[in-house]
Protein backbone atom coordinates (compact mmCIF):
# COMPACT_ATOMS: atom_id res chain seq x y z
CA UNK A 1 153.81 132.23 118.15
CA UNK A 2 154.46 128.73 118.31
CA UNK A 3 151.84 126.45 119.96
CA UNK A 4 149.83 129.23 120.52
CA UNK A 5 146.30 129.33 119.21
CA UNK A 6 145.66 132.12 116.84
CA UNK A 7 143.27 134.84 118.43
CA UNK A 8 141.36 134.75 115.12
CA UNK A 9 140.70 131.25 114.65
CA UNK A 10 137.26 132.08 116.39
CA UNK A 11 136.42 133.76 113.09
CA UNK A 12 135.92 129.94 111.71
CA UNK A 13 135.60 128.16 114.97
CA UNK A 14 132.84 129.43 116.07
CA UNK A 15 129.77 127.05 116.12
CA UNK A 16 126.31 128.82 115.96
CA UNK A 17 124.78 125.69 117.36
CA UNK A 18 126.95 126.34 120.49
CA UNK A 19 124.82 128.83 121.60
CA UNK A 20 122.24 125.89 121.86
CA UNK A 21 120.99 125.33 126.18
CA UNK A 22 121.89 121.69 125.95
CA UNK A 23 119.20 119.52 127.86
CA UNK A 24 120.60 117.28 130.87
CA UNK A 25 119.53 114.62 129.99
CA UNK A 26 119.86 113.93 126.47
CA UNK A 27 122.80 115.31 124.27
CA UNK A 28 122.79 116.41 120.80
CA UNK A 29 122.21 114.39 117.95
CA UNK A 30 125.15 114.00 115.68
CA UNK A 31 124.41 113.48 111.24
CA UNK A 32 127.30 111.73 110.07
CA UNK A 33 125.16 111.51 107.13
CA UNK A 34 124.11 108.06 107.28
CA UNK A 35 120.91 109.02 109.03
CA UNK A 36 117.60 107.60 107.38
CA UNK A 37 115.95 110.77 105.83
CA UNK A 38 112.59 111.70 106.27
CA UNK A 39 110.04 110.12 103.73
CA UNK A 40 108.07 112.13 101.08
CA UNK A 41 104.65 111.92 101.39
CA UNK A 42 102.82 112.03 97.94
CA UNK A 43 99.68 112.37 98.97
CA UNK A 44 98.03 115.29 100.87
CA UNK A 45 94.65 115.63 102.10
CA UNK A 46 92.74 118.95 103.03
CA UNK A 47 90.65 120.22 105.87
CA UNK A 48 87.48 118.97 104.02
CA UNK A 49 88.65 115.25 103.18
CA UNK A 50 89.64 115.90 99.48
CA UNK A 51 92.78 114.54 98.05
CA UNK A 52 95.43 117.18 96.93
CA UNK A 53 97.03 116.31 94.08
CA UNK A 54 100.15 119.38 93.74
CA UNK A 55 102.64 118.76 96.95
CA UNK A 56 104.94 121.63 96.67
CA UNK A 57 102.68 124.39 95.01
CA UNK A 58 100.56 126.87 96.82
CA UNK A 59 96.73 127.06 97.26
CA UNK A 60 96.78 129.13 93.91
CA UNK A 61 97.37 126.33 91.69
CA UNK A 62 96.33 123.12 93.94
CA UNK A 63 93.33 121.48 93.30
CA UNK A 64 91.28 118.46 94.81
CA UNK A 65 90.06 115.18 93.64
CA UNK A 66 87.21 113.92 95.79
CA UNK A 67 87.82 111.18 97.89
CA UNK A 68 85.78 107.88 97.94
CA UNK A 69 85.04 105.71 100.62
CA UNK A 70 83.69 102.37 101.20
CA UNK A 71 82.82 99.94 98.57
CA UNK A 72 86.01 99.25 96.17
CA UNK A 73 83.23 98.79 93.40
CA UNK A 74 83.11 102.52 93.41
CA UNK A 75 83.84 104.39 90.29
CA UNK A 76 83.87 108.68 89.44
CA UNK A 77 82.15 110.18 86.84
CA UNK A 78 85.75 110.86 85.64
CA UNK A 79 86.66 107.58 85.69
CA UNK A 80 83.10 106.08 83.93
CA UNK A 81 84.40 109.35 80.97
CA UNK A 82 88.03 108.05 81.04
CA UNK A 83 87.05 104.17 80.43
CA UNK A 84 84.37 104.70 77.77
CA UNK A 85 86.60 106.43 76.10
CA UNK A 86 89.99 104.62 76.18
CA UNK A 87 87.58 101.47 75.38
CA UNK A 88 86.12 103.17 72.11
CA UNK A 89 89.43 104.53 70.56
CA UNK A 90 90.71 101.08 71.67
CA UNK A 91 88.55 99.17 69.73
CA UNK A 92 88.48 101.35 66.65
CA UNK A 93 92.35 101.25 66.41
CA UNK A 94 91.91 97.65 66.90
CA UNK A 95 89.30 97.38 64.14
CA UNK A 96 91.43 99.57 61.73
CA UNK A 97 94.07 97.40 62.39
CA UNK A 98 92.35 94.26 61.05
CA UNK A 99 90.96 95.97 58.25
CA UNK A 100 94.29 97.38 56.84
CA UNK A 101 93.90 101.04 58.07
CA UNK A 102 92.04 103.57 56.35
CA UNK A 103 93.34 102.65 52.56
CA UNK A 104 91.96 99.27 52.89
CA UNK A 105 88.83 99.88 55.25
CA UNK A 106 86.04 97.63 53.90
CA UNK A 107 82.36 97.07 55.07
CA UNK A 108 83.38 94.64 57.34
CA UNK A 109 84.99 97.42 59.61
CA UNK A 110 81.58 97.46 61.93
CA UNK A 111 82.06 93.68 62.16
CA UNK A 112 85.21 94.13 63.33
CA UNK A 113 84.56 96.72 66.03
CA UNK A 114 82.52 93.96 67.28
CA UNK A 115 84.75 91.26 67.51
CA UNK A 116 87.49 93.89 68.88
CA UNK A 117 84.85 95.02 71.64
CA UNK A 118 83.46 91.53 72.45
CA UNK A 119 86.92 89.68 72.64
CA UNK A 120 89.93 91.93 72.76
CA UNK A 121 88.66 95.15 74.82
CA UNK A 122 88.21 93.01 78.32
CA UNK A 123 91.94 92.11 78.31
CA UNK A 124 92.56 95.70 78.73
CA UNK A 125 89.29 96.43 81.25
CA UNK A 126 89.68 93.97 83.27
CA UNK A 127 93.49 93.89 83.31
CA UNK A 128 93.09 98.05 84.54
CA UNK A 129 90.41 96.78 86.88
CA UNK A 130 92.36 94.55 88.67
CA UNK A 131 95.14 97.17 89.87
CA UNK A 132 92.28 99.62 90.83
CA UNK A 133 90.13 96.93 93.09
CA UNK A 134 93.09 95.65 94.71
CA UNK A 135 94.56 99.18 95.50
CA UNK A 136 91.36 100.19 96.80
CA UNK A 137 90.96 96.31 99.18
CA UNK A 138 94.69 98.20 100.82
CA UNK A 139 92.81 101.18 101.63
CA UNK A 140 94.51 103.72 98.67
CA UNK A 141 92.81 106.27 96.19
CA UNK A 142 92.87 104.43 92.72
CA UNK A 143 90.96 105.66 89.82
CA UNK A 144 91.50 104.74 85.75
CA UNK A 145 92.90 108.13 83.55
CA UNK A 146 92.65 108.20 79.88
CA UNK A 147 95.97 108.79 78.13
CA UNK A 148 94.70 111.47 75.71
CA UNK A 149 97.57 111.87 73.41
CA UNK A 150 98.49 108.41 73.80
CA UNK A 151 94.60 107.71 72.20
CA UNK A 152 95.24 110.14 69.45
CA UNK A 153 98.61 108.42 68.54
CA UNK A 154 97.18 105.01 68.62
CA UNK A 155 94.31 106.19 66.74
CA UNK A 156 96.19 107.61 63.70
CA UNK A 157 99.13 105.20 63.46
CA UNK A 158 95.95 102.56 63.00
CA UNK A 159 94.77 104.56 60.14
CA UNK A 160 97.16 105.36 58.49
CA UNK A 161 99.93 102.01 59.25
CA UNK A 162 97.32 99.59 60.00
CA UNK A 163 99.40 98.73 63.50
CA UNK A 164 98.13 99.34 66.50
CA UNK A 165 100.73 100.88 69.54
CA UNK A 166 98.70 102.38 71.89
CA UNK A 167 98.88 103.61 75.43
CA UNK A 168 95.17 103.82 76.15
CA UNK A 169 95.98 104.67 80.17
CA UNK A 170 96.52 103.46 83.43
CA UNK A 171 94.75 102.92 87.24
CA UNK A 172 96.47 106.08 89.13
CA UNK A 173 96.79 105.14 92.80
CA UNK A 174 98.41 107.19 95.63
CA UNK A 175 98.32 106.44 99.33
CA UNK A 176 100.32 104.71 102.04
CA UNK A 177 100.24 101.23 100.97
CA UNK A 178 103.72 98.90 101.73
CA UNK A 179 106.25 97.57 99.11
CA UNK A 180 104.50 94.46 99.33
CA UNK A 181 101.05 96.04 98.54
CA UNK A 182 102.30 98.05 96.18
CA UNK A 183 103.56 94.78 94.09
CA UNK A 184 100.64 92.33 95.00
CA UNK A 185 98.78 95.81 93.17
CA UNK A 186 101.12 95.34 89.96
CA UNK A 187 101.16 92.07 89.53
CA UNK A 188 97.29 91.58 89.55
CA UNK A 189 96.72 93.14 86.18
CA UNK A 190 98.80 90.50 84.50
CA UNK A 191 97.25 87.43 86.48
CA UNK A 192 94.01 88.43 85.58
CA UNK A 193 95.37 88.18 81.70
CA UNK A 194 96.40 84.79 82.52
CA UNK A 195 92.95 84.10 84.17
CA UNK A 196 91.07 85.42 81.47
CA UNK A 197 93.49 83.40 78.73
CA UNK A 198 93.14 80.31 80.61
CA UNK A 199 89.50 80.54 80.73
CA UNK A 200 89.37 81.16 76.73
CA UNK A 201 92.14 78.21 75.82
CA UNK A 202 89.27 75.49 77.72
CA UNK A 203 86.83 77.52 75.42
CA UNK A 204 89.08 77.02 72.71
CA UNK A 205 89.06 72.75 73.55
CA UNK A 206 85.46 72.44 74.37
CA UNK A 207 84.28 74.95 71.50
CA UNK A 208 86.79 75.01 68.59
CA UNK A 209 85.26 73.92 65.48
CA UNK A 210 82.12 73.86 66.27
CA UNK A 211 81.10 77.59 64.72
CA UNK A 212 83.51 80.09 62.95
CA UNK A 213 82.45 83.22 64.72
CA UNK A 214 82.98 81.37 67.92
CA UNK A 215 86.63 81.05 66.50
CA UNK A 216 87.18 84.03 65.47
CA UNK A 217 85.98 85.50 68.98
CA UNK A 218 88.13 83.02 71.41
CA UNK A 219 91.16 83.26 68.82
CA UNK A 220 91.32 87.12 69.38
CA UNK A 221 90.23 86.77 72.97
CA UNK A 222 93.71 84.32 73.67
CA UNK A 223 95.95 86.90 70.87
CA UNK A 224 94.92 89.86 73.01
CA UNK A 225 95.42 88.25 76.74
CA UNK A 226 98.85 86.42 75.88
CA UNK A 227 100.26 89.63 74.40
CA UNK A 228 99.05 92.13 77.02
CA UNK A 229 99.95 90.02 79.78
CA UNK A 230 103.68 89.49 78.04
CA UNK A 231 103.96 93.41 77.13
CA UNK A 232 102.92 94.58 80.58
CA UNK A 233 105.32 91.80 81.94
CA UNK A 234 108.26 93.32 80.41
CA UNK A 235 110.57 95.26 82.96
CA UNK A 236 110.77 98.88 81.74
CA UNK A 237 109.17 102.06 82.25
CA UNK A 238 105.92 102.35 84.11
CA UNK A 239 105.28 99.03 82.79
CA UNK A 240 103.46 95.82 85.63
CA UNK A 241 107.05 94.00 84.82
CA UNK A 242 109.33 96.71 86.23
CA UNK A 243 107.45 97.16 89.64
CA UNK A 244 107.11 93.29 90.33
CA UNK A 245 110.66 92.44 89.74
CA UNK A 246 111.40 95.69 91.79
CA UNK A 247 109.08 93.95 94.75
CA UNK A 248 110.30 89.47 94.41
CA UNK A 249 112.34 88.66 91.21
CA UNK A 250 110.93 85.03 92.01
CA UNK A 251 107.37 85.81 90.86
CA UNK A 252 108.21 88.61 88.28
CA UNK A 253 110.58 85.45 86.15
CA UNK A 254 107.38 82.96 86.97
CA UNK A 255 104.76 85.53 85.64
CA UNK A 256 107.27 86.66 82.65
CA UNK A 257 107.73 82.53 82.09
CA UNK A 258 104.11 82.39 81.96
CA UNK A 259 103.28 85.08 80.29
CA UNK A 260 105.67 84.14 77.14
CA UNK A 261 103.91 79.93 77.51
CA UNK A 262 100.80 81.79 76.84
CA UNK A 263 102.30 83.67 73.28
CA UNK A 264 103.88 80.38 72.06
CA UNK A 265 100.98 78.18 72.70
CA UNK A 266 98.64 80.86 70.91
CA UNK A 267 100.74 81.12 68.45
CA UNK A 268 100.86 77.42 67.66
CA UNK A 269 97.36 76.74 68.55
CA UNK A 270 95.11 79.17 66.71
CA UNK A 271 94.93 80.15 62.80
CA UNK A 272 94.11 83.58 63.93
């Protein structure tokens, strides 16, 4: 009948929620779907004060990395594993590389693991070292991983291509740090490059000339600091670049400008 409800419109009506004993005081919360959803925590911690690194799984497959505390000069047994041996394959790739691969490997291939380990492997240390002490000054877990298959890869492209393209790892961090941590974290790998270049270019005034392993050392030591800092500066992927311009475009385009002053000037200042 007309402008009569239907008897059976209860059938869809019919709010569960209605059932609800509304308090007095304070009425019911209404999602128009513009309310701020709950943040995901990535980073659990058990009973006994070990980290938990699988969120969503059950206590079957979950297991714990041990958490440190105190001094941020603190580093795992893991960790100690993972860095001596991202820093060997590192500077055997790099060594190959110089040599010409495995067809042209010569007898100076130990002398060249030396210069690669004396001039080119702290760019990558102490560029990985940087993220993990500054993570753990905000308070957050932070411990170097070896990239296994990344190592591998590197290795044999070296020997065979004589190029090295390597991801030798990266500082994994996890805890509740800010946006503003989390990108004074990122961008300290890449300042210490520039540190670390600076420091060699004065070398490079002051000592240039003087003795041709010297050279060869701070030639490879400003090559390996200039491109590192540039690579990681680039904003893609898991790379330093992305997450700075993510946290102030203003300092990611001063570090990238710097960062690419540092190629040309190496470029046109050493015969290396």
């Amino acid at each position: 009948m007309k402008g009569q409800r239907d008897p059976r419109a209860w059938w869809i009506d019919e709010d569960p929620f209605e059932a609800r004993k509304k308090s007095n005081y304070q009425s019911s919360a209404r999602d128009d779907g513009k309310w701020r959803q709950q943040r995901v925590q990535v980073m659990q911690v058990s009973e006994n004060g070990s980290l938990v690194t699988n969120i969503f799984g059950g206590d079957s497959n979950m297991h714990s990395i041990s958490m440190h505390k105190g001094s941020i000069w603190h580093f795992s047994s893991t960790e100690i594993r993972d860095l001596g041996l991202a820093t060997g394959a590192f500077t055997i790739a790099l060594a190959l590389m110089f040599d010409g691969g495995l067809i042209g490997i010569s007898a100076n291939f130990p002398i060249f693991c030396i210069y690669s380990l004396i001039s080119l492997a702290p760019a990558f240390i102490l560029h990985e070292f940087a993220h993990k002490f500054v993570a753990r000054y905000y308070g957050c877990w932070a411990e170097f991983r070896a990239d296994r298959g990344g190592l591998r890869f590197g290795l044999i492209l070296a020997a065979i291509l004589g190029v090295v393209f390597m991801a030798p790892g990266a500082v994994m961090v996890a805890g509740n740090a800010t946006r503003d941590q989390f990108g004074k974290i990122a961008v300290a790998g890449p300042v210490t490059n520039m540190l670390l270049w600076t420091a060699g270019f004065f070398a490079w005034l002051i000592l240039g000339g003087l003795f041709s392993p010297i050279d060869v050392v701070i030639g490879y030591w400003l090559w390996g600091n200039s491109f590192l800092c540039a690579f990681n500066m680039l904003p893609f992927g898991p790379l330093d670049g992305r997450k700075i311009k993510t946290w102030s475009e203003p300092i990611f385009y001063t570090c990238l400008s710097v960062a690419v002053a540092m190629v040309y000037v190496t470029w046109t200042s050493t015969s290396i």
